[in-house]
C-alpha atoms as a PDB file:
ATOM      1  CA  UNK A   1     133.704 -78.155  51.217  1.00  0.00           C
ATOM      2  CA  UNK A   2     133.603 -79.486  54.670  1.00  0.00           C
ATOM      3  CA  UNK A   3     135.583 -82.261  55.319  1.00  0.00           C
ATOM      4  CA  UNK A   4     136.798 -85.016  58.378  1.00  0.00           C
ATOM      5  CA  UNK A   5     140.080 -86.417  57.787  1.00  0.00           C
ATOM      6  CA  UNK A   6     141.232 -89.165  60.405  1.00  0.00           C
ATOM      7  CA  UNK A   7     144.927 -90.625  61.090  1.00  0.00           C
ATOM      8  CA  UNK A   8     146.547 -92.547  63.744  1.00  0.00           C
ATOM      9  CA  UNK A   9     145.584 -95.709  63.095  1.00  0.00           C
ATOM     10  CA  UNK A  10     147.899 -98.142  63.139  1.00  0.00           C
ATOM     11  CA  UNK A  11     149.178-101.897  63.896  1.00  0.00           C
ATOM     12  CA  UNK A  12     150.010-102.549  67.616  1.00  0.00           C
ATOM     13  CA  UNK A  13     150.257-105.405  70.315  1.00  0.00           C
ATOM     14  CA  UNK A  14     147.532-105.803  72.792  1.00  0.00           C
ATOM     15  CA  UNK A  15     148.366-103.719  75.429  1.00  0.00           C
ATOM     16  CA  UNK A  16     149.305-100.999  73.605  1.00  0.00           C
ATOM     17  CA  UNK A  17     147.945 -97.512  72.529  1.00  0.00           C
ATOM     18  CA  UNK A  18     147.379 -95.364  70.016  1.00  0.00           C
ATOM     19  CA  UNK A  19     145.503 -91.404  69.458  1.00  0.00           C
ATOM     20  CA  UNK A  20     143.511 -90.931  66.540  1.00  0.00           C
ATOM     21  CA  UNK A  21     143.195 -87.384  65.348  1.00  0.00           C
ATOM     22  CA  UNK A  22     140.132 -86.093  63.543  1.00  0.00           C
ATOM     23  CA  UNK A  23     140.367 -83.123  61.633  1.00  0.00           C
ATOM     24  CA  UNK A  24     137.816 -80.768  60.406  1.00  0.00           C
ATOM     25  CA  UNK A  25     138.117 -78.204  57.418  1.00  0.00           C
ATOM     26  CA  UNK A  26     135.303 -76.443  55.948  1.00  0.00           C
ATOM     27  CA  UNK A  27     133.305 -76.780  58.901  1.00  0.00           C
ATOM     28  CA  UNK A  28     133.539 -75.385  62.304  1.00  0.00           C
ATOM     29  CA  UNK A  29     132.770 -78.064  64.564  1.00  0.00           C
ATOM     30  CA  UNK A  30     133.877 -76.876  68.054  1.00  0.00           C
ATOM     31  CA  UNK A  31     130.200 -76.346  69.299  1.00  0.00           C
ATOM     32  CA  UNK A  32     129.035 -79.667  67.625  1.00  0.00           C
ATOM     33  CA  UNK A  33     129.175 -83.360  68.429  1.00  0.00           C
ATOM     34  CA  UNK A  34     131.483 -85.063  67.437  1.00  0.00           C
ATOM     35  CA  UNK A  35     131.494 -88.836  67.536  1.00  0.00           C
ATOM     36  CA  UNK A  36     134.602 -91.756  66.975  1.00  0.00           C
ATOM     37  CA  UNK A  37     132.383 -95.135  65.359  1.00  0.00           C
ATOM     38  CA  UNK A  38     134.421 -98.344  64.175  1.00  0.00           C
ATOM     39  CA  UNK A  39     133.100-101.322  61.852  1.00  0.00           C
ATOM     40  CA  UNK A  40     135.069-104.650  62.640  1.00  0.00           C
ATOM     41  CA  UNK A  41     135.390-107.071  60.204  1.00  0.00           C
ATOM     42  CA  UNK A  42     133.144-109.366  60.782  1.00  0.00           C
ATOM     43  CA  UNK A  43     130.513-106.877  60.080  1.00  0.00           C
ATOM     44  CA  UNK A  44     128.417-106.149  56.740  1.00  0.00           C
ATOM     45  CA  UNK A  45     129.158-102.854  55.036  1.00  0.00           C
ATOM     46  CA  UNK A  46     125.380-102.272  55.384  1.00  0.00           C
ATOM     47  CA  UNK A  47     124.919-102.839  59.464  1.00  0.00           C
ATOM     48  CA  UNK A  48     124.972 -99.410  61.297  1.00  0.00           C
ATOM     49  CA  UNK A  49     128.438 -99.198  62.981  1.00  0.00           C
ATOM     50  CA  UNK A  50     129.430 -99.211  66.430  1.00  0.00           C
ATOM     51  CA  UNK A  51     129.412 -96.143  68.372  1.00  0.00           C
ATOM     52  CA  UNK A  52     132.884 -95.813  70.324  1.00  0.00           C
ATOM     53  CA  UNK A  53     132.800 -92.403  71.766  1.00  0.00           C
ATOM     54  CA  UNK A  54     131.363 -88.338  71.904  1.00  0.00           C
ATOM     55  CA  UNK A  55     131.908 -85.787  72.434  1.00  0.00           C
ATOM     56  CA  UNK A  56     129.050 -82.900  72.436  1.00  0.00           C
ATOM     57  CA  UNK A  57     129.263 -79.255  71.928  1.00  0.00           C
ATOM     58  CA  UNK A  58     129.180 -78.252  75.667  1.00  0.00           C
ATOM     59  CA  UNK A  59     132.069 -80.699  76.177  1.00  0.00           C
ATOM     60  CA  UNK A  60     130.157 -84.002  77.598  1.00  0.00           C
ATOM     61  CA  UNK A  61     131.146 -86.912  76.650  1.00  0.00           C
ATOM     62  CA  UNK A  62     129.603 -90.565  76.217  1.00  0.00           C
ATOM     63  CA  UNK A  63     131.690 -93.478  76.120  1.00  0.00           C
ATOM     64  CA  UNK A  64     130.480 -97.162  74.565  1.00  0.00           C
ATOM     65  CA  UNK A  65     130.388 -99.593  77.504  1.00  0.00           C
ATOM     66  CA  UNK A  66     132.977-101.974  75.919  1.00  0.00           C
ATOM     67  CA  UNK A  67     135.563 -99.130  76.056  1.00  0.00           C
ATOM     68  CA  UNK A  68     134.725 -96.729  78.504  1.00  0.00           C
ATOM     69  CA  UNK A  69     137.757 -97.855  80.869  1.00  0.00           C
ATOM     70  CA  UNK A  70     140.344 -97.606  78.196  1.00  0.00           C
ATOM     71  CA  UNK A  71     139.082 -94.471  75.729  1.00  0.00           C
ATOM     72  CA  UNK A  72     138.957 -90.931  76.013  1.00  0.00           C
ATOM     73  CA  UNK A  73     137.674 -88.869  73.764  1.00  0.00           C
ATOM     74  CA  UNK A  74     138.872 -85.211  73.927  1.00  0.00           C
ATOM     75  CA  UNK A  75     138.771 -81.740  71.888  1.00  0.00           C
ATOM     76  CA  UNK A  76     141.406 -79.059  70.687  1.00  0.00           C
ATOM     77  CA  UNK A  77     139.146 -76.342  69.732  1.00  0.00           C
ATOM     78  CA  UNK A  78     141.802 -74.106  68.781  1.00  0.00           C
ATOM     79  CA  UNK A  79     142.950 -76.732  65.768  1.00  0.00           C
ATOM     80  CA  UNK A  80     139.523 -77.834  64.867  1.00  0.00           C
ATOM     81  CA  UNK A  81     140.711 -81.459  66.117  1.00  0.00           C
ATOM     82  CA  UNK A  82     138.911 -84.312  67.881  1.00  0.00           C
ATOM     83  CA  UNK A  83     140.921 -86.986  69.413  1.00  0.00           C
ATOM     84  CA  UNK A  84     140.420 -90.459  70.285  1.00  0.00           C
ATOM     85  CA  UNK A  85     143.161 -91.994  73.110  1.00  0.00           C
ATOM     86  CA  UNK A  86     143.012 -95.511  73.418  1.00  0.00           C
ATOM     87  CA  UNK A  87     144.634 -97.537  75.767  1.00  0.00           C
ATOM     88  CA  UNK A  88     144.788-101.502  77.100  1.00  0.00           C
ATOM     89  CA  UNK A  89     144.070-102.400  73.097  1.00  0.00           C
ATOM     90  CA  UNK A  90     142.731-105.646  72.830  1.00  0.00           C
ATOM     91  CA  UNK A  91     142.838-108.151  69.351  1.00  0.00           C
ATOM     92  CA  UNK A  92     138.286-107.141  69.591  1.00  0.00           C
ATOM     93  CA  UNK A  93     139.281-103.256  68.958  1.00  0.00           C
ATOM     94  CA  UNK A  94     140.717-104.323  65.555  1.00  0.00           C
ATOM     95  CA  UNK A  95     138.070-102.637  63.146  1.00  0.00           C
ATOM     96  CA  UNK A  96     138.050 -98.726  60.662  1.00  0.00           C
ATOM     97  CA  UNK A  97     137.278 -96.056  63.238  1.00  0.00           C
ATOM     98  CA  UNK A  98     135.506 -93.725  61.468  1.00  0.00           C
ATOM     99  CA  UNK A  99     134.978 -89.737  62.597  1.00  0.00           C
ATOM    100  CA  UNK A 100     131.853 -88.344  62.508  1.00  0.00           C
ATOM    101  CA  UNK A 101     130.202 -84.802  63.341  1.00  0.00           C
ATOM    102  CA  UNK A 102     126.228 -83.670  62.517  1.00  0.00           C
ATOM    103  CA  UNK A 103     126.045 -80.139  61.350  1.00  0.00           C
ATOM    104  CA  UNK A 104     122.621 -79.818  63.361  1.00  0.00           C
ATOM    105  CA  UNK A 105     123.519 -81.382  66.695  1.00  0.00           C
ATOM    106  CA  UNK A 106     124.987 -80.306  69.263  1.00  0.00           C
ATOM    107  CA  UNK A 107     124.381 -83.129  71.835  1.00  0.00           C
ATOM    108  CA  UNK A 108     125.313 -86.537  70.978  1.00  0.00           C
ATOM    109  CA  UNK A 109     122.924 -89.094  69.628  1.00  0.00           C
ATOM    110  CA  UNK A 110     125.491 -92.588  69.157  1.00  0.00           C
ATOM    111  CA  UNK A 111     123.846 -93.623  66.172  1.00  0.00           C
ATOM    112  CA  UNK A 112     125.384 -93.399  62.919  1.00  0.00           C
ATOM    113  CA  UNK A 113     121.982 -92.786  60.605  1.00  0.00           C
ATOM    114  CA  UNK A 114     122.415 -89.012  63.061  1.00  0.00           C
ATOM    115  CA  UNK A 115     125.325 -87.717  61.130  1.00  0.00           C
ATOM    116  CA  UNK A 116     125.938 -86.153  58.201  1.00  0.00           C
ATOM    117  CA  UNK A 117     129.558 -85.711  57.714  1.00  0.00           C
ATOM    118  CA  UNK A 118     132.363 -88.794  58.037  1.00  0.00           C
ATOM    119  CA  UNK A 119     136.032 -89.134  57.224  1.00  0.00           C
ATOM    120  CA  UNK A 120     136.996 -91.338  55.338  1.00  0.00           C
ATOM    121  CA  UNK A 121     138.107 -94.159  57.951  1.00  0.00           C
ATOM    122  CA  UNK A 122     141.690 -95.171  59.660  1.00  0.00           C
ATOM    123  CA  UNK A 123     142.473 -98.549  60.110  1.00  0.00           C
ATOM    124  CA  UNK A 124     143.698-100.163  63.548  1.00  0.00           C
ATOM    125  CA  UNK A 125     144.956-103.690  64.024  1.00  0.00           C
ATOM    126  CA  UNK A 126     145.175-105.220  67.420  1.00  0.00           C
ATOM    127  CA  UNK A 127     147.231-108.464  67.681  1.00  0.00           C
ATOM    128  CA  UNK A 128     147.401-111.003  70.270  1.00  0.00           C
END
């Protein structure tokens, strides 16, 4: 049964950081891309959620533009683990950050109707 299992989420000042892991069992997902999305709270359980980062199989990665200065995304392909390092948190990063992998891609298409496989969420709260 393949499964994503995320942790590191957590409560923290702005300012701070924190590294969400993403693990993978059942499914080898070193040559696949693997994406970080989040859903804030202000937003419906039906709206597509926000694409944070990605990484793709080759090792490229694609960065949202409201992050892109504070997050990086990076792979441990010998533990089958994604992570997510954020930095300069900020009160609007507060949301479920959700992993995400497609067992048919490779590259890295940041919308969340292209995969096939999430975890089951990890919360992080930002305060001001």
């Amino acid at each position: 049964q393949t499964q994503l299992v995320e942790s590191g989420g957590n409560s923290v000042q702005a300012g701070g950081s924190l590294r969400l892991s993403c693990v993978a069992s059942g499914l080898d997902f070193n040559n696949l891309c693997v994406a970080w999305f989040r859903r804030v709270p202000s937003q419906p359980p039906g709206k597509e959620r926000e694409a944070v980062a990605g990484i793709a199989g080759n090792g490229v990665t694609t960065y949202a533009e409201s992050v892109k200065d504070r997050v990086i995304i990076s792979r441990d392909t010998l533990i089958n683990t994604v992570y997510l390092q954020m930095n300069n948190l900020k009160p609007e990063d507060t949301a479920i950050y959700y992993c995400a992998t497609d067992h048919r891609r490779s590259q890295c298409f940041m919308r969340d109707w292209m995969f096939d496989t999430w975890g089951q969420g990890t919360q992080v709260t930002v305060s001001s």
